[in-house]
PDB file of N, CA and C in Angstrom:
ATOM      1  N   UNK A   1     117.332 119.311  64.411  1.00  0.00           N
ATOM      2  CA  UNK A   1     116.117 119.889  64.932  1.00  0.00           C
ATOM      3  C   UNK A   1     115.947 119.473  66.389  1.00  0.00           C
ATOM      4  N   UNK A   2     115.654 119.998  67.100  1.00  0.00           N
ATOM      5  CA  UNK A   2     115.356 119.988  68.381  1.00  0.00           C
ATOM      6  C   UNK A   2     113.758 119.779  68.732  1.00  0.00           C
ATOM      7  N   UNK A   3     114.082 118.550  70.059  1.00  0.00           N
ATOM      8  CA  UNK A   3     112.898 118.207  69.579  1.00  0.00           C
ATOM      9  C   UNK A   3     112.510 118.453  71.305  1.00  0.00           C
ATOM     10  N   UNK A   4     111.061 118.883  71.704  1.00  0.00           N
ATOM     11  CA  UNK A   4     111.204 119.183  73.310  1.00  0.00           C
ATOM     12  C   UNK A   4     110.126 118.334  73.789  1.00  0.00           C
ATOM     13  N   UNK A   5     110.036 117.544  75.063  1.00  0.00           N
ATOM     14  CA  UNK A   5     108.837 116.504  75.437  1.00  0.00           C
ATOM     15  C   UNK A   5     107.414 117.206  75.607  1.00  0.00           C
ATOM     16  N   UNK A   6     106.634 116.424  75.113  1.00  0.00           N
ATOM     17  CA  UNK A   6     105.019 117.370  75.642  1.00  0.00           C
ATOM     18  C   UNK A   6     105.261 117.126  76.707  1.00  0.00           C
ATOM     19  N   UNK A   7     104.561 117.961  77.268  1.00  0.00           N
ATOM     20  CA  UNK A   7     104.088 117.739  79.050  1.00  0.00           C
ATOM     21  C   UNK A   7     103.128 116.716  79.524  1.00  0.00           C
ATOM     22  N   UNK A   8     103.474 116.139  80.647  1.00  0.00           N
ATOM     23  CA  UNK A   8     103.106 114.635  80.655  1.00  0.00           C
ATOM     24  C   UNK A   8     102.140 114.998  81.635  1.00  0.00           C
ATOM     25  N   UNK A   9     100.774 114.461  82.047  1.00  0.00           N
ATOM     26  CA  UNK A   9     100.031 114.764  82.775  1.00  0.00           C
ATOM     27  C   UNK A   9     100.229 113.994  83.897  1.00  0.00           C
ATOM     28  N   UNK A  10      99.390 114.531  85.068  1.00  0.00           N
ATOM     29  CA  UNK A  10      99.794 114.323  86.702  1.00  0.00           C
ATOM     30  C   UNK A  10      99.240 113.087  86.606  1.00  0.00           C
ATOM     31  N   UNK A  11     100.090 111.874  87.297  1.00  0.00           N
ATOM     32  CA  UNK A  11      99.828 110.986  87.456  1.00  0.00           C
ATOM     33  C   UNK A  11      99.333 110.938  88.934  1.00  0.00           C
ATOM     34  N   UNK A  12      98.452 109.729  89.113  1.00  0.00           N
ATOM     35  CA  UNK A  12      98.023 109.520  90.527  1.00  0.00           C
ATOM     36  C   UNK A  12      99.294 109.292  91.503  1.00  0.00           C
ATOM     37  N   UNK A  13      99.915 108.964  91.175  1.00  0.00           N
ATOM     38  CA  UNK A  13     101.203 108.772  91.919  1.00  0.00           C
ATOM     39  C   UNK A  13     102.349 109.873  92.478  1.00  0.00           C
ATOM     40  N   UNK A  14     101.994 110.909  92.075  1.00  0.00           N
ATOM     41  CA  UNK A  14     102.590 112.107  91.968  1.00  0.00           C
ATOM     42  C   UNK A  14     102.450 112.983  93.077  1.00  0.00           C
ATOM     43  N   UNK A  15     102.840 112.734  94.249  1.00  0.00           N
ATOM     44  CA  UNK A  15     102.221 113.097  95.747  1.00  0.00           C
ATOM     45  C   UNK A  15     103.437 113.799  95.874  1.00  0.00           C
ATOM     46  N   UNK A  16     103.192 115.135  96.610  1.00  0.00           N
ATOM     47  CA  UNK A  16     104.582 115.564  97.321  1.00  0.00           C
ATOM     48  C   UNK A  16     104.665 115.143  98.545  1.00  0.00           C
ATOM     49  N   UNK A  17     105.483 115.266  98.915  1.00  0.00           N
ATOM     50  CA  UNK A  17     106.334 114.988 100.559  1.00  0.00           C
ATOM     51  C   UNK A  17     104.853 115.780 101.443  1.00  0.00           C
ATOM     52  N   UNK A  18     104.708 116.941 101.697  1.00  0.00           N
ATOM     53  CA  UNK A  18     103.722 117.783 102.119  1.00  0.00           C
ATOM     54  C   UNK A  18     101.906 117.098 102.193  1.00  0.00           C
ATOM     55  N   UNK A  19     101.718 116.677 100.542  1.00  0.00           N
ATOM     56  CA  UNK A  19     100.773 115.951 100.764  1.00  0.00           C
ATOM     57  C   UNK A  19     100.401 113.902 101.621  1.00  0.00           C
ATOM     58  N   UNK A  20     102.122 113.676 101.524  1.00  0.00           N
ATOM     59  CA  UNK A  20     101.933 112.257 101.985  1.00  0.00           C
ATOM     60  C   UNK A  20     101.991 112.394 103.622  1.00  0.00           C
ATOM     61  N   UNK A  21     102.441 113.464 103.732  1.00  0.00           N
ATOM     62  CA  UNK A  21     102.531 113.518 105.496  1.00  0.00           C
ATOM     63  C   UNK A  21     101.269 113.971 106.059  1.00  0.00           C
ATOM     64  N   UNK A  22     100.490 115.131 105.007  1.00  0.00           N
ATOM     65  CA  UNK A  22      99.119 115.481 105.530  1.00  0.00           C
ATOM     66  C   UNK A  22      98.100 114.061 105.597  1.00  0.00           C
ATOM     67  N   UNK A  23      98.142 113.526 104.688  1.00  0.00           N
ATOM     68  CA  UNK A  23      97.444 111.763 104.384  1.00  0.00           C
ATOM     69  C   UNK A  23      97.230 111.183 105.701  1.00  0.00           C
ATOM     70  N   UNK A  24      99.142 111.098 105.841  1.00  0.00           N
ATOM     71  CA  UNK A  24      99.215 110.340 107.578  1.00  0.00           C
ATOM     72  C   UNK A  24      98.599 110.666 108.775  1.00  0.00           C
ATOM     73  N   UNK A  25      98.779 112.203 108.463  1.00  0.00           N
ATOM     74  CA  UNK A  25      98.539 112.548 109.769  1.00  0.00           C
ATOM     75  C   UNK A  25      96.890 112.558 110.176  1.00  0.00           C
ATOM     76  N   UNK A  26      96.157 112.622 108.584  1.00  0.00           N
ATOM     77  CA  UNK A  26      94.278 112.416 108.828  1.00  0.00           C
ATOM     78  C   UNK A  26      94.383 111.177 108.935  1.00  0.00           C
ATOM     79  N   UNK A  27      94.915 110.053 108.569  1.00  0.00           N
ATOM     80  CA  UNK A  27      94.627 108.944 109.124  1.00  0.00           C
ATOM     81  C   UNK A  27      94.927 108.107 110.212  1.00  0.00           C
ATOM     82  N   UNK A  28      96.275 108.967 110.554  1.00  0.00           N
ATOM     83  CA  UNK A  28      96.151 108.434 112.628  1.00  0.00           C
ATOM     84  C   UNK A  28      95.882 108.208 113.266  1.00  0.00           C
ATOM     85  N   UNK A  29      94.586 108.679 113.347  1.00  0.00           N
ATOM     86  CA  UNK A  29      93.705 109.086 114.239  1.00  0.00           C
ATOM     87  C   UNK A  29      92.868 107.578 114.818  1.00  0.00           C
ATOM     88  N   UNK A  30      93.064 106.494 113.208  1.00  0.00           N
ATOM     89  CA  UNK A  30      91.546 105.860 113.024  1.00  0.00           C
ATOM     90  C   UNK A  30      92.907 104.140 113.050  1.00  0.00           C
ATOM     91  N   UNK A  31      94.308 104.059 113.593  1.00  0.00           N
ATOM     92  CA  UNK A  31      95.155 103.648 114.103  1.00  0.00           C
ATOM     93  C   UNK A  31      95.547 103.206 115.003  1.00  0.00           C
ATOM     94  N   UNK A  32      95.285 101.990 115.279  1.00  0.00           N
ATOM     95  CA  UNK A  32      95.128 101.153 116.902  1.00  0.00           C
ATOM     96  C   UNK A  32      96.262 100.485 117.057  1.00  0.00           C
ATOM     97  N   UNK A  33      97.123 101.175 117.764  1.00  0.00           N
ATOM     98  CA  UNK A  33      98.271 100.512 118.390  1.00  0.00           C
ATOM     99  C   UNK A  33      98.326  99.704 119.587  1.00  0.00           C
ATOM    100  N   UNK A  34      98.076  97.927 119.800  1.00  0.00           N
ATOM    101  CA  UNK A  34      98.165  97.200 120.844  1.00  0.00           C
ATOM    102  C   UNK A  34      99.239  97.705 121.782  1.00  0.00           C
ATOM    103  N   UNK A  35      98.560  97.521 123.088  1.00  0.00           N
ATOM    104  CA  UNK A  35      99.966  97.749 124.032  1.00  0.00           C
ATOM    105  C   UNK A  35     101.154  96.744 124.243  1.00  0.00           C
ATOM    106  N   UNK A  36     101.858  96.531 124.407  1.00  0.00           N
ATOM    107  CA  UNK A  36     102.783  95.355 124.025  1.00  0.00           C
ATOM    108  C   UNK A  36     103.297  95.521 125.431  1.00  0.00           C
ATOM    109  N   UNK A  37     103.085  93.773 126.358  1.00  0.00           N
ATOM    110  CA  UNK A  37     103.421  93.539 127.028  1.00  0.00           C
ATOM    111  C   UNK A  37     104.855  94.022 127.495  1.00  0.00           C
ATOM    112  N   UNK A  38     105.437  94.566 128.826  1.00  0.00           N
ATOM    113  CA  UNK A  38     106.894  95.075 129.037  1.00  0.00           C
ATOM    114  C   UNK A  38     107.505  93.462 129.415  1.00  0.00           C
ATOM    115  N   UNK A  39     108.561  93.691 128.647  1.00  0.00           N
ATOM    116  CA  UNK A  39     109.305  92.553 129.069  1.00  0.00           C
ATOM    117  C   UNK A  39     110.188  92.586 130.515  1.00  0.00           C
ATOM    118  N   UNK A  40     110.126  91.262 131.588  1.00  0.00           N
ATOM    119  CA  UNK A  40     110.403  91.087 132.387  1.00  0.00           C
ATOM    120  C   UNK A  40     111.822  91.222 132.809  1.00  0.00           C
ATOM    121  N   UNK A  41     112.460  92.070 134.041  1.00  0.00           N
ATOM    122  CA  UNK A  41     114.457  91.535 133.278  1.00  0.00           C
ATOM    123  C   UNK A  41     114.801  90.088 133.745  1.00  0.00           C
ATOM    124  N   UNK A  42     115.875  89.937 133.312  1.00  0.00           N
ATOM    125  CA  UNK A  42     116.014  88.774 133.723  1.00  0.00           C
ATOM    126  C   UNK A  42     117.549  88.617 134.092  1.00  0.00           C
ATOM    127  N   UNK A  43     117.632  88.119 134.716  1.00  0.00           N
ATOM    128  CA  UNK A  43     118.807  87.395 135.547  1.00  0.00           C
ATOM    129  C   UNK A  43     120.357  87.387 134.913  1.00  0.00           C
ATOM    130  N   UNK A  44     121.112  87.830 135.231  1.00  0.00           N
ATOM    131  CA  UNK A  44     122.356  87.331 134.131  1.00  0.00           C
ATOM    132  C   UNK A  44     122.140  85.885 134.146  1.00  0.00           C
ATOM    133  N   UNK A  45     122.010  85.209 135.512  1.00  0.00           N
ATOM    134  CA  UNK A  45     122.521  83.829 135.751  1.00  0.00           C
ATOM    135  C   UNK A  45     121.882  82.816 135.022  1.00  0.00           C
ATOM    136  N   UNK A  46     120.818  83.623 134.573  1.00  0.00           N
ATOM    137  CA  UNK A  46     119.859  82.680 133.713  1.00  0.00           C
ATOM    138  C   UNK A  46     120.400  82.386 131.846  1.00  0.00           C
ATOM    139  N   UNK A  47     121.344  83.982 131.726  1.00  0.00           N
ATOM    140  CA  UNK A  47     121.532  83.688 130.429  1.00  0.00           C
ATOM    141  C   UNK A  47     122.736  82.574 130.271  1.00  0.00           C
ATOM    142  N   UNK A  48     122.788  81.729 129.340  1.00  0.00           N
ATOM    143  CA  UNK A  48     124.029  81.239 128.879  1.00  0.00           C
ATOM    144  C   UNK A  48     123.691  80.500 128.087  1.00  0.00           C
ATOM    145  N   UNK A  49     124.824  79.918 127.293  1.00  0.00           N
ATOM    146  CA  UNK A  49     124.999  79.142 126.007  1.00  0.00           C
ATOM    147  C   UNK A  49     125.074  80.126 125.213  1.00  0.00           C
ATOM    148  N   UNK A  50     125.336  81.224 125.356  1.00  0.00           N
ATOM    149  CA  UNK A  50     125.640  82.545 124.386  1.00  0.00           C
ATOM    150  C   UNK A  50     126.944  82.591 123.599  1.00  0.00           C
ATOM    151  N   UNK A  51     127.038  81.987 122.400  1.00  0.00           N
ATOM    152  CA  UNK A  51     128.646  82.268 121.813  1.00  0.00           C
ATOM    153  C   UNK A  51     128.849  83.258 120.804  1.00  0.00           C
ATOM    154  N   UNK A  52     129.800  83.758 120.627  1.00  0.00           N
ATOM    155  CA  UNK A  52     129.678  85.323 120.048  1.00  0.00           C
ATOM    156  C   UNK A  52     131.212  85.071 119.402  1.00  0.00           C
ATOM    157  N   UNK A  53     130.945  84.722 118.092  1.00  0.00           N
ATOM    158  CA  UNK A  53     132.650  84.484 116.979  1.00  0.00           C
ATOM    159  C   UNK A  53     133.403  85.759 117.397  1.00  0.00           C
ATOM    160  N   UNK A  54     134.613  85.343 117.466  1.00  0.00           N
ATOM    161  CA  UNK A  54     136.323  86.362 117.873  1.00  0.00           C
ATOM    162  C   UNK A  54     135.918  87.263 116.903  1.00  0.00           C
ATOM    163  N   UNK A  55     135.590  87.231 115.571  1.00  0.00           N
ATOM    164  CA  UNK A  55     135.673  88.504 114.625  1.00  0.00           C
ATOM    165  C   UNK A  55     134.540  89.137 114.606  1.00  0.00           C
ATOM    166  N   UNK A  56     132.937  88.931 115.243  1.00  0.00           N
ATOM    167  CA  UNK A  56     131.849  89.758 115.730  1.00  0.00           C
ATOM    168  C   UNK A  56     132.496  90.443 117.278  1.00  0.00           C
ATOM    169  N   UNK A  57     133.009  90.014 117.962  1.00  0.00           N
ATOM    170  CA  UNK A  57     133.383  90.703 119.241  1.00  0.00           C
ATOM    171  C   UNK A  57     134.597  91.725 118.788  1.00  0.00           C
ATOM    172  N   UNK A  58     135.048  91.615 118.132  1.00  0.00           N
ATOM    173  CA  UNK A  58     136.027  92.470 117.487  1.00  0.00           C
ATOM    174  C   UNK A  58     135.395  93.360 116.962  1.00  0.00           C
ATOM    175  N   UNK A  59     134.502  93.267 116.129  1.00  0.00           N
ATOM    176  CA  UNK A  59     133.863  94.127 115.343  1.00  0.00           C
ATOM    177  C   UNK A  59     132.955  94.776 116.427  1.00  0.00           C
ATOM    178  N   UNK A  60     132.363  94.854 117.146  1.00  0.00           N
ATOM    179  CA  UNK A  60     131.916  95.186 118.301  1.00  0.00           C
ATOM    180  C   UNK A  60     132.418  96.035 119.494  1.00  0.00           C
ATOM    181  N   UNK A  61     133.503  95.457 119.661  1.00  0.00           N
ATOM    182  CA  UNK A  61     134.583  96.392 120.285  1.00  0.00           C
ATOM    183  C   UNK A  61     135.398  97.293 119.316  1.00  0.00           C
ATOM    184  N   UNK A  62     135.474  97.514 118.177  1.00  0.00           N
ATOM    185  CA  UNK A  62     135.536  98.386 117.498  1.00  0.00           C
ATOM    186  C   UNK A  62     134.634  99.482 117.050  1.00  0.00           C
ATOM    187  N   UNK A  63     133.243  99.302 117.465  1.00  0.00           N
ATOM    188  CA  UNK A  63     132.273 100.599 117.195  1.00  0.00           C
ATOM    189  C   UNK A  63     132.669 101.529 118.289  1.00  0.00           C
ATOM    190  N   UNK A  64     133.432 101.470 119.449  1.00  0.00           N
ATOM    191  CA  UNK A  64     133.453 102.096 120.668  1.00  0.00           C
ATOM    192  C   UNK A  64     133.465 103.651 120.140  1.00  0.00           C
ATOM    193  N   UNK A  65     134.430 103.351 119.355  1.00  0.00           N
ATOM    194  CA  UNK A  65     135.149 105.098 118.763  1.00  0.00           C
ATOM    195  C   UNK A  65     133.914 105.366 117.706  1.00  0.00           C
ATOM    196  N   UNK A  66     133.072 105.209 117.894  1.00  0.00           N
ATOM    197  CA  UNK A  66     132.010 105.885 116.727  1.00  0.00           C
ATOM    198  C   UNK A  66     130.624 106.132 117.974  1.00  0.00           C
ATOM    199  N   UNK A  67     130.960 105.593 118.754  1.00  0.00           N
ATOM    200  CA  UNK A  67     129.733 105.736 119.955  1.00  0.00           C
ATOM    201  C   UNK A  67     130.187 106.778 120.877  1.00  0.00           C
ATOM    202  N   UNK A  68     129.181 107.342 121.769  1.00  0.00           N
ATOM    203  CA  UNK A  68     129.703 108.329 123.143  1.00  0.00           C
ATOM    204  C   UNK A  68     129.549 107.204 124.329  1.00  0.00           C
TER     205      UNK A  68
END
């Protein structure tokens, strides 16, 4: 015998894509983004003590061919 599921009722959780983006976009509005200080450049001469393991620089110089 074949047996078929009742139909399960809408859970609160049950949002489409369409409704979670409409959500966002009414609540944007009320969304306070601090300005975040620009960072200063700085010097090569200033950087050092920087060590970087043979097999991360490898791996590094190997993304070349996956980058433009």
């Amino acid at each position: 015998m074949t047996q078929y599921p009742a139909p399960r009722e809408p859970q609160e959780s049950d949002f489409s894509l369409a409704e979670l983006c409409g959500d966002g976009a009414r609540m944007a509005p009320h969304w306070v983004t601090p300005s975040a200080p620009e960072a200063a450049p700085v010097s090569p001469a200033l950087i050092h003590g920087v060590d970087v393991p043979a097999d991360s620089a490898r791996l590094i110089a190997a993304t070349s061919e996956y980058g433009a």
